[in-house]
PDB file of N, CA and C in Angstrom:
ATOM      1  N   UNK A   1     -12.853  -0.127  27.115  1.00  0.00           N
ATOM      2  CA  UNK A   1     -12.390   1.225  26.851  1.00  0.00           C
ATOM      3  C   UNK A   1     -10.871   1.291  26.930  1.00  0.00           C
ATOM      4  N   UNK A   2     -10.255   2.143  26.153  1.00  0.00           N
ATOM      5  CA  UNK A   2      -8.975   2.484  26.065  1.00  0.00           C
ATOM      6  C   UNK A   2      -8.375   3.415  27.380  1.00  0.00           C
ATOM      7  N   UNK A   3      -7.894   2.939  28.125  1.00  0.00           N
ATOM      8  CA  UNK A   3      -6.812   3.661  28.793  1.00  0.00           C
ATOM      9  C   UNK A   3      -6.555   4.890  28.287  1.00  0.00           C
ATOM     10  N   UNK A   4      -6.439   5.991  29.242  1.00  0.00           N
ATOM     11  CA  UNK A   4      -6.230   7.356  29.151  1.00  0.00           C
ATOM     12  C   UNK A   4      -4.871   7.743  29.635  1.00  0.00           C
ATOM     13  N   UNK A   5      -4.253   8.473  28.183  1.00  0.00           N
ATOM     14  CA  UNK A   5      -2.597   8.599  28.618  1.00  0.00           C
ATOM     15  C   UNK A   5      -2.720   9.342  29.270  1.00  0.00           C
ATOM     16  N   UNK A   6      -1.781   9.712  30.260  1.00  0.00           N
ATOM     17  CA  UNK A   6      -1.104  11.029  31.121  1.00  0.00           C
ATOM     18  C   UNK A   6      -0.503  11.908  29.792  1.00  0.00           C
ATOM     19  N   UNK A   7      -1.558  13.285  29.769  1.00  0.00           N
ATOM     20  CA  UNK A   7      -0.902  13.778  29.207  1.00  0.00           C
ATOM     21  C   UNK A   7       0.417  14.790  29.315  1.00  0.00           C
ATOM     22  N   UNK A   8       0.854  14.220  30.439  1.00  0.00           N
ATOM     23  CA  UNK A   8       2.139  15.225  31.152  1.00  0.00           C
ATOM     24  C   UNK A   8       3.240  14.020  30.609  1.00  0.00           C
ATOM     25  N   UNK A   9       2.989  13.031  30.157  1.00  0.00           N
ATOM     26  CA  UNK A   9       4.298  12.406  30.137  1.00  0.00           C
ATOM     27  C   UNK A   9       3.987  11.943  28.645  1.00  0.00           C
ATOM     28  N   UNK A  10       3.220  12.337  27.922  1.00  0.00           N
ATOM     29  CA  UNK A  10       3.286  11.797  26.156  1.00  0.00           C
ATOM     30  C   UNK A  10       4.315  12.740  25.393  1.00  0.00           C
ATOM     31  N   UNK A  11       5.074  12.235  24.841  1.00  0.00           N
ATOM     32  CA  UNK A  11       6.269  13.118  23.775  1.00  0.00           C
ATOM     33  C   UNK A  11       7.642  13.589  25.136  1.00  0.00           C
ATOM     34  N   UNK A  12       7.202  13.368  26.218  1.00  0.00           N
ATOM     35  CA  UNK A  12       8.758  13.510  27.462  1.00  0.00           C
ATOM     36  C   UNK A  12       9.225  11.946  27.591  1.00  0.00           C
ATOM     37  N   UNK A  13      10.657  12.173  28.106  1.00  0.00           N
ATOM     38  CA  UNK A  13      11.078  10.851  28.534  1.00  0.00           C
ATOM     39  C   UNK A  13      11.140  10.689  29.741  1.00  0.00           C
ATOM     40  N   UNK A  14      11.446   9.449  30.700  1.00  0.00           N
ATOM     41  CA  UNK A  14      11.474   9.473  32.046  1.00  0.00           C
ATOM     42  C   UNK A  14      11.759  10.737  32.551  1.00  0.00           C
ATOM     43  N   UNK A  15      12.656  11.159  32.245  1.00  0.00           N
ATOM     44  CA  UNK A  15      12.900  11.948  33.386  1.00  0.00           C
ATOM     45  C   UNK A  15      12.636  13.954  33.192  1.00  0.00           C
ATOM     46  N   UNK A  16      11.354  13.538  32.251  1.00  0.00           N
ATOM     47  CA  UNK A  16      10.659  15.146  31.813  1.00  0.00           C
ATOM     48  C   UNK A  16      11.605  15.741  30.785  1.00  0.00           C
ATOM     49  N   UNK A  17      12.095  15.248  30.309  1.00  0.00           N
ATOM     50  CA  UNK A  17      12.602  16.084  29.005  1.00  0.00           C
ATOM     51  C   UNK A  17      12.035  15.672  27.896  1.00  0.00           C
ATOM     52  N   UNK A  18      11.960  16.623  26.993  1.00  0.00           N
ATOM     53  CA  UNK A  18      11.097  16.821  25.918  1.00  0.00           C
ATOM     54  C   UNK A  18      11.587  15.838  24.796  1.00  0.00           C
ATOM     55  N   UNK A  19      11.206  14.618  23.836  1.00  0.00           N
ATOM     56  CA  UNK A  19      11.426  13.930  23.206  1.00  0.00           C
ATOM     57  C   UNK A  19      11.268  14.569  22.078  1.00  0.00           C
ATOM     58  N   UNK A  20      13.033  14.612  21.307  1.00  0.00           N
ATOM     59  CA  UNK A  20      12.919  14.663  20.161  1.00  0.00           C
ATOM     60  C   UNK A  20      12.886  14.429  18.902  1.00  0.00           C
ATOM     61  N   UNK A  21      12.530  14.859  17.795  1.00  0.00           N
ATOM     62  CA  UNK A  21      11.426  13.943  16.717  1.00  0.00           C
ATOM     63  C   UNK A  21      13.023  12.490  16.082  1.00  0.00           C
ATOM     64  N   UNK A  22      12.606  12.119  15.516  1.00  0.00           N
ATOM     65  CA  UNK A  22      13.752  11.272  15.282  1.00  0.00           C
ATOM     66  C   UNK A  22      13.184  10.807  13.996  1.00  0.00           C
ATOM     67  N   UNK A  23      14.381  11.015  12.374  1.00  0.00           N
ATOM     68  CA  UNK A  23      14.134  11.154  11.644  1.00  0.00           C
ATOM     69  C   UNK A  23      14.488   9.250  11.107  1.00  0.00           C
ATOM     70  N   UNK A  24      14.864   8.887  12.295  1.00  0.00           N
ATOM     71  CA  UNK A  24      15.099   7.175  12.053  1.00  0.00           C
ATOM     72  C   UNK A  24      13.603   6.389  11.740  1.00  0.00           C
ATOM     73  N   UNK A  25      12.778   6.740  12.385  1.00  0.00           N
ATOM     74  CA  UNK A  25      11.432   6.067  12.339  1.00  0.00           C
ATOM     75  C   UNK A  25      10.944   6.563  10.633  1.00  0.00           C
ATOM     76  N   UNK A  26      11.195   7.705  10.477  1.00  0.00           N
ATOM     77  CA  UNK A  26      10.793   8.660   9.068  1.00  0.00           C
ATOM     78  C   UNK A  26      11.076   7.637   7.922  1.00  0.00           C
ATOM     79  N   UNK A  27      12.767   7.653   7.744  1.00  0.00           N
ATOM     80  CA  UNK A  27      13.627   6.754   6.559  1.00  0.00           C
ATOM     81  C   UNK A  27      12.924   5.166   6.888  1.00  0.00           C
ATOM     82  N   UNK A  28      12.624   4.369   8.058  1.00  0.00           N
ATOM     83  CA  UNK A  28      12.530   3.176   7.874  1.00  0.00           C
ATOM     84  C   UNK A  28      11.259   2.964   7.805  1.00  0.00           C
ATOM     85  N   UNK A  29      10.093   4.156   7.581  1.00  0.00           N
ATOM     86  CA  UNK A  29       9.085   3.998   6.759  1.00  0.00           C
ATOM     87  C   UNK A  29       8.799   4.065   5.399  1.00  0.00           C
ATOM     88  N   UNK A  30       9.817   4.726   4.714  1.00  0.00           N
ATOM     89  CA  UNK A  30       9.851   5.070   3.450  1.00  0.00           C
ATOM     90  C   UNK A  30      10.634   4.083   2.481  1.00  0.00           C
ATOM     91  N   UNK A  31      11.708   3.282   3.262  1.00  0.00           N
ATOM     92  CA  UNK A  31      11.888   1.794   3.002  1.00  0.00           C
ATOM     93  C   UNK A  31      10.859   0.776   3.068  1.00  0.00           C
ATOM     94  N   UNK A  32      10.440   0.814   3.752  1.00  0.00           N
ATOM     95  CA  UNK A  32       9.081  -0.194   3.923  1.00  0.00           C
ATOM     96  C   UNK A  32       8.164  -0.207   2.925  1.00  0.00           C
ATOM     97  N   UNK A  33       7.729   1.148   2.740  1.00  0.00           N
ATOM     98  CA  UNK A  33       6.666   1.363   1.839  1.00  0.00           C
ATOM     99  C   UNK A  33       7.232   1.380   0.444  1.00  0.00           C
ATOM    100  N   UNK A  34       8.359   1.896   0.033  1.00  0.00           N
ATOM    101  CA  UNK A  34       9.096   0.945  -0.925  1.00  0.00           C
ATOM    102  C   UNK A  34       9.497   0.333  -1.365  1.00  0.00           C
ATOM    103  N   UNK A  35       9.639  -0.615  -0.268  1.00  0.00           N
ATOM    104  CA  UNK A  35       9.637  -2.294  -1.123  1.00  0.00           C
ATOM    105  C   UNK A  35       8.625  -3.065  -1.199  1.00  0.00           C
ATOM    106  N   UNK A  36       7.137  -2.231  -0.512  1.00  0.00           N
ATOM    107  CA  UNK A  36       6.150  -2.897  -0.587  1.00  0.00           C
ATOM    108  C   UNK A  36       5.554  -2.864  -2.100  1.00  0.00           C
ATOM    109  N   UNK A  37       5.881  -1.718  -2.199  1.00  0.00           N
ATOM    110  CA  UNK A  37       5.647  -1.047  -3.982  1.00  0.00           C
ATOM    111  C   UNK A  37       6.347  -2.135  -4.841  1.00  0.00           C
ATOM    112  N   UNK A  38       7.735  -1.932  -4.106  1.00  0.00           N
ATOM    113  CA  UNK A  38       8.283  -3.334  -5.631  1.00  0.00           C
ATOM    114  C   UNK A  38       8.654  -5.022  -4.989  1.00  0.00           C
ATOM    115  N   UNK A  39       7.932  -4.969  -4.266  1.00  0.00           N
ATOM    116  CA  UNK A  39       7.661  -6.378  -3.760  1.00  0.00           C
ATOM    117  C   UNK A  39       6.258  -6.802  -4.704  1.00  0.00           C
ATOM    118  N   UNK A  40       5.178  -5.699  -5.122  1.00  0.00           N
ATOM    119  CA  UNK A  40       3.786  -5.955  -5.649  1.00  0.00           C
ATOM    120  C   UNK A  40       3.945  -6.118  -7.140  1.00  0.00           C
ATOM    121  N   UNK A  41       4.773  -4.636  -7.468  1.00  0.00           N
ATOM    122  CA  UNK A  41       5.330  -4.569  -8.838  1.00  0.00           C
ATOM    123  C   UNK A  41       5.878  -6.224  -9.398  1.00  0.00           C
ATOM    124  N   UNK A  42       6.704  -6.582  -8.446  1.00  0.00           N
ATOM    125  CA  UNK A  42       7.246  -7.695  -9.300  1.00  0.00           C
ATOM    126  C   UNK A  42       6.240  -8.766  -9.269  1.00  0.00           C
ATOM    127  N   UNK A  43       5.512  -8.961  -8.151  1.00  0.00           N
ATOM    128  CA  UNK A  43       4.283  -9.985  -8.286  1.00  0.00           C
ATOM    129  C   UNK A  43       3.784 -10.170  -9.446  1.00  0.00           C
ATOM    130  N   UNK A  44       2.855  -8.743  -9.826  1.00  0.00           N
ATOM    131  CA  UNK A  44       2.423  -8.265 -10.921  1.00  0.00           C
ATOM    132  C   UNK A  44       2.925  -8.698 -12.103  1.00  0.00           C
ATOM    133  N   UNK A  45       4.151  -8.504 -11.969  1.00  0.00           N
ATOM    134  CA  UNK A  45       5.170  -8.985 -13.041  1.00  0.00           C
ATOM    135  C   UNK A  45       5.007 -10.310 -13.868  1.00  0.00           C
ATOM    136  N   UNK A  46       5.351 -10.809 -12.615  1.00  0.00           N
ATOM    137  CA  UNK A  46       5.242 -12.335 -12.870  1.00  0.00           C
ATOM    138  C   UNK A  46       4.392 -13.122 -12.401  1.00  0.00           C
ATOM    139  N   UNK A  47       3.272 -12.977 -11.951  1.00  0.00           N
ATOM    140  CA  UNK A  47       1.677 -13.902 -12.110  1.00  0.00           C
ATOM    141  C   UNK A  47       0.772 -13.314 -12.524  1.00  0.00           C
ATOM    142  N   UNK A  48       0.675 -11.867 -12.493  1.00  0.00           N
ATOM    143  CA  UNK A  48      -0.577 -11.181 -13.444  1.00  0.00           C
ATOM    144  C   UNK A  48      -1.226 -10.638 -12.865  1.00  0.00           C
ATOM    145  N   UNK A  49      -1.397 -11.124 -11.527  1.00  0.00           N
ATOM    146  CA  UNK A  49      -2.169 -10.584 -10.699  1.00  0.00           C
ATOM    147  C   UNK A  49      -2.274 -10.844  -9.454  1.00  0.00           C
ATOM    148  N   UNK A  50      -2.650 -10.069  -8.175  1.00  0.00           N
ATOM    149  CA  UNK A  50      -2.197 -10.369  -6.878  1.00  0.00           C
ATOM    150  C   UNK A  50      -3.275 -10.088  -6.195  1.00  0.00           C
ATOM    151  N   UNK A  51      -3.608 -10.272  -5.133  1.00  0.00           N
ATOM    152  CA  UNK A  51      -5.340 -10.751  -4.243  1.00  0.00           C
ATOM    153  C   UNK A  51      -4.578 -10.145  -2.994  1.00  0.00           C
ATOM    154  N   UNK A  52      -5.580  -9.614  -1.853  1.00  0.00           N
ATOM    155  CA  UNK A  52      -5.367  -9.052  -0.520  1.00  0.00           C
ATOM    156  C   UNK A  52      -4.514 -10.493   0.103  1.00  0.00           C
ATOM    157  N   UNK A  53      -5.156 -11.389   0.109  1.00  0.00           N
ATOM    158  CA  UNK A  53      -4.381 -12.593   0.465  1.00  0.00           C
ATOM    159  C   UNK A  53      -3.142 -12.412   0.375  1.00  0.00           C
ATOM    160  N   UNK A  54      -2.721 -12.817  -0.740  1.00  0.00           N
ATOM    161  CA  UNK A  54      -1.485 -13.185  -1.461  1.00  0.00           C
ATOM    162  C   UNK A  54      -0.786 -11.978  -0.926  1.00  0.00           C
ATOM    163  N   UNK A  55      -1.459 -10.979  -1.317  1.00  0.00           N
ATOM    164  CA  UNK A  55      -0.282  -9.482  -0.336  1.00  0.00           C
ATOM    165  C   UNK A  55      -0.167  -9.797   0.717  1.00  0.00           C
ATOM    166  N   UNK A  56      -1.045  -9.852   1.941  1.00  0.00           N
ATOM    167  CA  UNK A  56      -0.830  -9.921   2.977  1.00  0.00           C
ATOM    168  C   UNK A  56       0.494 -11.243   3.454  1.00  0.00           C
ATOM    169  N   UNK A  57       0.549 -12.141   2.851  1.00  0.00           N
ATOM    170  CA  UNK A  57       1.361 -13.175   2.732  1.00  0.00           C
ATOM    171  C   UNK A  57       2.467 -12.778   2.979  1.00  0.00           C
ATOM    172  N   UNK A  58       2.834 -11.618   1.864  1.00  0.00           N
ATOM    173  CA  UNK A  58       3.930 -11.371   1.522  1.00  0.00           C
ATOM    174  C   UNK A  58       4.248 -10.671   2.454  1.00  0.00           C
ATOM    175  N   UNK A  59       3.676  -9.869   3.008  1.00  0.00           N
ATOM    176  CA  UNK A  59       3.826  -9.058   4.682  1.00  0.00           C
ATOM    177  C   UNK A  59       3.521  -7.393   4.475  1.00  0.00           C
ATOM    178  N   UNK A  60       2.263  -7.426   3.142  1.00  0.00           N
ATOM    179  CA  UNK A  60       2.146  -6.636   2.525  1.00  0.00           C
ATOM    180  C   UNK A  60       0.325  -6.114   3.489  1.00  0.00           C
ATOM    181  N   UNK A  61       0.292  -5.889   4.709  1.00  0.00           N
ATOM    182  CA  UNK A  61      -1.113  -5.598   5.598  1.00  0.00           C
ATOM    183  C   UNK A  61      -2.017  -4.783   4.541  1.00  0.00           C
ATOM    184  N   UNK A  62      -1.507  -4.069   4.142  1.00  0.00           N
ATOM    185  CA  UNK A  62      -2.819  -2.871   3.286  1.00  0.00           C
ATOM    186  C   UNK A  62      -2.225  -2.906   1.888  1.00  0.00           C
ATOM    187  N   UNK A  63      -2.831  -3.588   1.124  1.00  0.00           N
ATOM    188  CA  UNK A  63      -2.320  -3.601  -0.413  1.00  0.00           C
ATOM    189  C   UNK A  63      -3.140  -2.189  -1.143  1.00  0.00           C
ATOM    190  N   UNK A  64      -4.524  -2.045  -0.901  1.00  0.00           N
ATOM    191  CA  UNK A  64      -5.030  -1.000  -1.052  1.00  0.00           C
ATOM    192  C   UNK A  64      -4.313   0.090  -1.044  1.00  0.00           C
ATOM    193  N   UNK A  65      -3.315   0.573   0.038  1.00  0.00           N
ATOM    194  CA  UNK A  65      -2.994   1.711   0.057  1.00  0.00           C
ATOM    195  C   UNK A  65      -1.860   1.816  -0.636  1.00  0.00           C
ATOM    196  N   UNK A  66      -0.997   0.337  -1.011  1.00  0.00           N
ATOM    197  CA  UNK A  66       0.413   0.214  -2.324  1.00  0.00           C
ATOM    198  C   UNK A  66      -0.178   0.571  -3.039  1.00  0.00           C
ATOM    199  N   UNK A  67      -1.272  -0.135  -3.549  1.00  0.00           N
ATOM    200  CA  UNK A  67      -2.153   0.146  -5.360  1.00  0.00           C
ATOM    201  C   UNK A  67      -2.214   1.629  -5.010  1.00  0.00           C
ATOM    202  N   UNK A  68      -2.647   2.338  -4.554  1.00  0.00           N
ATOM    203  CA  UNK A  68      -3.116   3.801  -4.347  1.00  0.00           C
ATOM    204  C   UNK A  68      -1.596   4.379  -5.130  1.00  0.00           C
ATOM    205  N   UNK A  69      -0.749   3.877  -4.069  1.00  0.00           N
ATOM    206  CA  UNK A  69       0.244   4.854  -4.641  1.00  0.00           C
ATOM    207  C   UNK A  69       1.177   4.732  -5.766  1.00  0.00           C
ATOM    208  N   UNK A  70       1.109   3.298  -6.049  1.00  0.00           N
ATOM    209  CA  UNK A  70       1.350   2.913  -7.380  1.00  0.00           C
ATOM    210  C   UNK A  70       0.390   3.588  -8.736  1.00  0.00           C
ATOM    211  N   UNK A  71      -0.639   4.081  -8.482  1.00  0.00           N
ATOM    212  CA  UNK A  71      -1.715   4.732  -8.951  1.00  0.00           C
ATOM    213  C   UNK A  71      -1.313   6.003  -9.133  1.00  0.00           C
ATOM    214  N   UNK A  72      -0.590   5.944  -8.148  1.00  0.00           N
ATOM    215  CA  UNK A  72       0.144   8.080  -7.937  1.00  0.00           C
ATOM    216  C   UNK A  72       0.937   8.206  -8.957  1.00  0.00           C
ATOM    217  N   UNK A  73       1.959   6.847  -8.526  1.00  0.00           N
ATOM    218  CA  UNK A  73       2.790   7.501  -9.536  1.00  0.00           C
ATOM    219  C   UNK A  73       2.411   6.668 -11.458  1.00  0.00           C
ATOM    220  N   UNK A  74       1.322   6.486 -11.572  1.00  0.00           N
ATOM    221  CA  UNK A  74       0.788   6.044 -12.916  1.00  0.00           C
ATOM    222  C   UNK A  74       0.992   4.674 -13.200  1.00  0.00           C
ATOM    223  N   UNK A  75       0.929   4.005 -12.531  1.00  0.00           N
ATOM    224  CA  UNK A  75       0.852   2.748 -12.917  1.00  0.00           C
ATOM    225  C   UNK A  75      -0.585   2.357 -13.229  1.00  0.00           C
ATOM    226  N   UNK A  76      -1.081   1.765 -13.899  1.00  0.00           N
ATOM    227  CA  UNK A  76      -2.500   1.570 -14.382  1.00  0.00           C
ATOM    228  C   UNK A  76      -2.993   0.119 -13.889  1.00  0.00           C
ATOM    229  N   UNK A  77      -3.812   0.159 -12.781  1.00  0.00           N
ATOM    230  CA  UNK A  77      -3.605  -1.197 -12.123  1.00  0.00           C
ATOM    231  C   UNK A  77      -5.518  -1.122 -12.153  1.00  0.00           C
ATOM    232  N   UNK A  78      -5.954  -2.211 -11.889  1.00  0.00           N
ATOM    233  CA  UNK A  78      -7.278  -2.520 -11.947  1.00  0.00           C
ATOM    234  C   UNK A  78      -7.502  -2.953 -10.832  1.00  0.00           C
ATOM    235  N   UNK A  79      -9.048  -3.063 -10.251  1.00  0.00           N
ATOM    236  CA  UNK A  79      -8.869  -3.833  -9.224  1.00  0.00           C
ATOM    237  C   UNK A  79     -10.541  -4.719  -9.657  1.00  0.00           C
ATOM    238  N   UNK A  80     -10.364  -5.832  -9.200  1.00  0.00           N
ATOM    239  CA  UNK A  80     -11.747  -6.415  -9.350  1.00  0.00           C
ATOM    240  C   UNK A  80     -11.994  -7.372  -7.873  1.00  0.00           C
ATOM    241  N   UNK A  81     -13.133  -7.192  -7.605  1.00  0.00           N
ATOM    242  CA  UNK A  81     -13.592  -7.558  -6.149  1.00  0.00           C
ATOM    243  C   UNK A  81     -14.171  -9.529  -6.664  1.00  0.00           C
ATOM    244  N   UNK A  82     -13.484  -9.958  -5.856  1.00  0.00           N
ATOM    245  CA  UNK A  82     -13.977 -11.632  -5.658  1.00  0.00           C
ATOM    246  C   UNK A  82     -13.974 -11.749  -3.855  1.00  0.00           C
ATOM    247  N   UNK A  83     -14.875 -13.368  -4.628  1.00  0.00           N
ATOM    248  CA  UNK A  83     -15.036 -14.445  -3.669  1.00  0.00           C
ATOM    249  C   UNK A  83     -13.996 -15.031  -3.333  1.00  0.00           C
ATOM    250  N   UNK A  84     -13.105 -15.119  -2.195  1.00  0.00           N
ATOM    251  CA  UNK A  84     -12.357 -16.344  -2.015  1.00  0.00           C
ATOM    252  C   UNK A  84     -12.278 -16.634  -0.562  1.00  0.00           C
ATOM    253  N   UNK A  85     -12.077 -18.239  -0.595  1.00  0.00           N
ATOM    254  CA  UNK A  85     -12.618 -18.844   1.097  1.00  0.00           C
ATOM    255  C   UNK A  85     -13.582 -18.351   1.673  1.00  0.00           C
ATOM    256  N   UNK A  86     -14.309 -17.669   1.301  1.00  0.00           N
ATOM    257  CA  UNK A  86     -15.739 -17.225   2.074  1.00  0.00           C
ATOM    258  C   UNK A  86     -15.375 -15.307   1.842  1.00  0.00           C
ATOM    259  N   UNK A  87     -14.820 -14.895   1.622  1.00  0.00           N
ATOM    260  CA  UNK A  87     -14.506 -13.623   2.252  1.00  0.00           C
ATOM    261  C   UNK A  87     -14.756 -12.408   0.794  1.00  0.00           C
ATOM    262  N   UNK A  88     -15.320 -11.958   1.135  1.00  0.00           N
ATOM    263  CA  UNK A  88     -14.729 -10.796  -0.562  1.00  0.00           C
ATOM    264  C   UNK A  88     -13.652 -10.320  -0.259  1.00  0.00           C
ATOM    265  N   UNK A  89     -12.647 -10.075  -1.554  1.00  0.00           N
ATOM    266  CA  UNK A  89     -11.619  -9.670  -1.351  1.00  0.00           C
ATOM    267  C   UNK A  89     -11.441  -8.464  -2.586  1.00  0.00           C
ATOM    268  N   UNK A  90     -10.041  -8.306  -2.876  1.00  0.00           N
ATOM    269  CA  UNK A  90      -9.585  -7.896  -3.871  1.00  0.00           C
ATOM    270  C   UNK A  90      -8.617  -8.380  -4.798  1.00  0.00           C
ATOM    271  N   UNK A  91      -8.770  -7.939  -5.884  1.00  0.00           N
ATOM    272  CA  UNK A  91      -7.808  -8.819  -6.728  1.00  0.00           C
ATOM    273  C   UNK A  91      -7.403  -7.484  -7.688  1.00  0.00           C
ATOM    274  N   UNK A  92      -5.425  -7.765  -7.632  1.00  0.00           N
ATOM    275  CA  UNK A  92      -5.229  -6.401  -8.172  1.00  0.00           C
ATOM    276  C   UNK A  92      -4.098  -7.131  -9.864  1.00  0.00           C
ATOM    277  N   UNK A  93      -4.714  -6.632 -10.685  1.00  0.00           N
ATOM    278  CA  UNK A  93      -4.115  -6.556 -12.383  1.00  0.00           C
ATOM    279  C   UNK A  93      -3.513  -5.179 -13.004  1.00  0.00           C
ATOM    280  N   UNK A  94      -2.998  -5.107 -13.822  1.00  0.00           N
ATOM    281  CA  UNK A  94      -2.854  -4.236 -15.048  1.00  0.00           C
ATOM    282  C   UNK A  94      -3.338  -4.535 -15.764  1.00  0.00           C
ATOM    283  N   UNK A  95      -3.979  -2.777 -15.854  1.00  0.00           N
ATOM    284  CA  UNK A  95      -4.897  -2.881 -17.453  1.00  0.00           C
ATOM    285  C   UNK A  95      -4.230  -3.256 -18.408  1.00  0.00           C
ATOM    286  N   UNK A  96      -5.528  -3.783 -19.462  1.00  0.00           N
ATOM    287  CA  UNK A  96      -5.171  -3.912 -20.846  1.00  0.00           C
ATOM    288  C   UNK A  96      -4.985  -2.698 -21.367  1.00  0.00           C
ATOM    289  N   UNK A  97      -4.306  -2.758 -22.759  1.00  0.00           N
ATOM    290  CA  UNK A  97      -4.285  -1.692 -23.316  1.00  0.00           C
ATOM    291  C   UNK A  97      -5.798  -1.222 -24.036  1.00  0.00           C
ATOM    292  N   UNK A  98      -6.928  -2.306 -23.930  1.00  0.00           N
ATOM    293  CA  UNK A  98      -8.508  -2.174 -24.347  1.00  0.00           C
ATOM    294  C   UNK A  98      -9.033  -1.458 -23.484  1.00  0.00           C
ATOM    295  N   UNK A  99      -8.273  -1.574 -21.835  1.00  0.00           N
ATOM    296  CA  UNK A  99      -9.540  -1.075 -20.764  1.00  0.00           C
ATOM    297  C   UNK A  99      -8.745   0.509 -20.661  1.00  0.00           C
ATOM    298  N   UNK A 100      -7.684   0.288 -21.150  1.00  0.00           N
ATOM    299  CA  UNK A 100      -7.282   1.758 -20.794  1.00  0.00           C
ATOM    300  C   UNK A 100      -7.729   3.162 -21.931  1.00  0.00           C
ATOM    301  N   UNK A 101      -7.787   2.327 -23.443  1.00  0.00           N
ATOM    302  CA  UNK A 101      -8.513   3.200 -24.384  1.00  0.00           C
ATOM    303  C   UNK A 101      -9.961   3.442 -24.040  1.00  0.00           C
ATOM    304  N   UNK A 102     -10.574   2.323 -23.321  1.00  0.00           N
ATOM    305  CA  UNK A 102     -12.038   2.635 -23.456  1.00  0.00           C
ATOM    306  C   UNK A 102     -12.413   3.445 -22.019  1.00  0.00           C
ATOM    307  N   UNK A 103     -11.265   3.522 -21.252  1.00  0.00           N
ATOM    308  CA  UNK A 103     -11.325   4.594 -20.234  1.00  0.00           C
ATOM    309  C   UNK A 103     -11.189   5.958 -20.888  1.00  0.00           C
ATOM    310  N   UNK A 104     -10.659   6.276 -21.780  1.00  0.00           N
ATOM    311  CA  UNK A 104     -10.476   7.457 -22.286  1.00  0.00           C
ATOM    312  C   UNK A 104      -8.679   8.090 -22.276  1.00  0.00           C
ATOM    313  N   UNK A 105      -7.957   6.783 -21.691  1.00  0.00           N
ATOM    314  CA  UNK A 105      -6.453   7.649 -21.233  1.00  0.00           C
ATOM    315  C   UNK A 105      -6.675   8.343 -20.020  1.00  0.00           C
ATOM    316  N   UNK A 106      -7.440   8.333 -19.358  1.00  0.00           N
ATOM    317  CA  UNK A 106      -7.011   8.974 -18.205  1.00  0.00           C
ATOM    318  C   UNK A 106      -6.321   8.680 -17.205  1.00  0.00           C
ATOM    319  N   UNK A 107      -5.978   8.988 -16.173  1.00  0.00           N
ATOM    320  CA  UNK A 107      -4.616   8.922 -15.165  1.00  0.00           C
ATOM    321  C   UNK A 107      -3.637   8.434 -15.653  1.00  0.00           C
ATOM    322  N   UNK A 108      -2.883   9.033 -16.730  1.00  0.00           N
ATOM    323  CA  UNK A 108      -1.743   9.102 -17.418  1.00  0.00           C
ATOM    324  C   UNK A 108      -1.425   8.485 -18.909  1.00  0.00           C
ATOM    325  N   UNK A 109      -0.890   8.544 -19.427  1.00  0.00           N
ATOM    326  CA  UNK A 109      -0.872   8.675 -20.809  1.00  0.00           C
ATOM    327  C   UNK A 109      -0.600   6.608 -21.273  1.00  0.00           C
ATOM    328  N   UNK A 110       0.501   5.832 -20.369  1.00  0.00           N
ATOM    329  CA  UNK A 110       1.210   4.663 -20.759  1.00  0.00           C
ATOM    330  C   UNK A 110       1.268   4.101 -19.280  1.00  0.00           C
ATOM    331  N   UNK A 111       1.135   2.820 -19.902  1.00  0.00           N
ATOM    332  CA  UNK A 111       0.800   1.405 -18.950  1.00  0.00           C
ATOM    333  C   UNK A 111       1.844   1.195 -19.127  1.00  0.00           C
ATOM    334  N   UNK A 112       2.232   0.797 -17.438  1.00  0.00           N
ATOM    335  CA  UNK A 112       3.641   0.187 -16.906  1.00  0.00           C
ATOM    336  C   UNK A 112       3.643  -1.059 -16.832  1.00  0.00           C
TER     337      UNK A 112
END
């Protein structure tokens, strides 16, 4: 079982004053998660395609949730589930321009 914080001392500092929010942790998440985006992007780029593995390699823990937001902002990415070393994984591509007509165009008009 997990240890139970004191909740008299979560969000204070030693000496009971109230901790305030700090917009440093904010910006050096939004770096992170943006170069995870074009750390994948360029993968993509240049081998075609990239596997949970191969992300994680890169120091990329949740590729799932890059593709997501690469997804947000319209990138047309595929994902197809394999075998590798024993494990199912994921394996992430850009559509063709075949899989994206026979989708109908949806989630955005042009493949990046």
């Amino acid at each position: 079982m997990r240890a139970k914080r004191n909740p008299a001392l979560v969000g204070r500092t030693k000496d009971g004053d109230k901790v305030k929010s700090s917009r440093l942790f904010e910006d050096y998440n939004k770096n992170v998660a943006e170069k995870q985006r074009e750390m994948l992007l360029n993968h993509l780029n240049i081998h075609g395609c990239v596997s949970t593995l191969e992300a994680r390699e890169m120091g990329i823990l949740s590729p799932n949730s890059v593709v997501y937001r690469l997804r947000a902002r319209g990138y047309r990415i595929k994902t197809v589930k394999v075998i590798e070393d024993g494990h199912r994984i994921a394996k992430y591509r850009f559509m063709t321009k075949e899989e994206i007509e026979a989708e109908g165009g949806k989630n955005g008009t042009a493949s990046h």
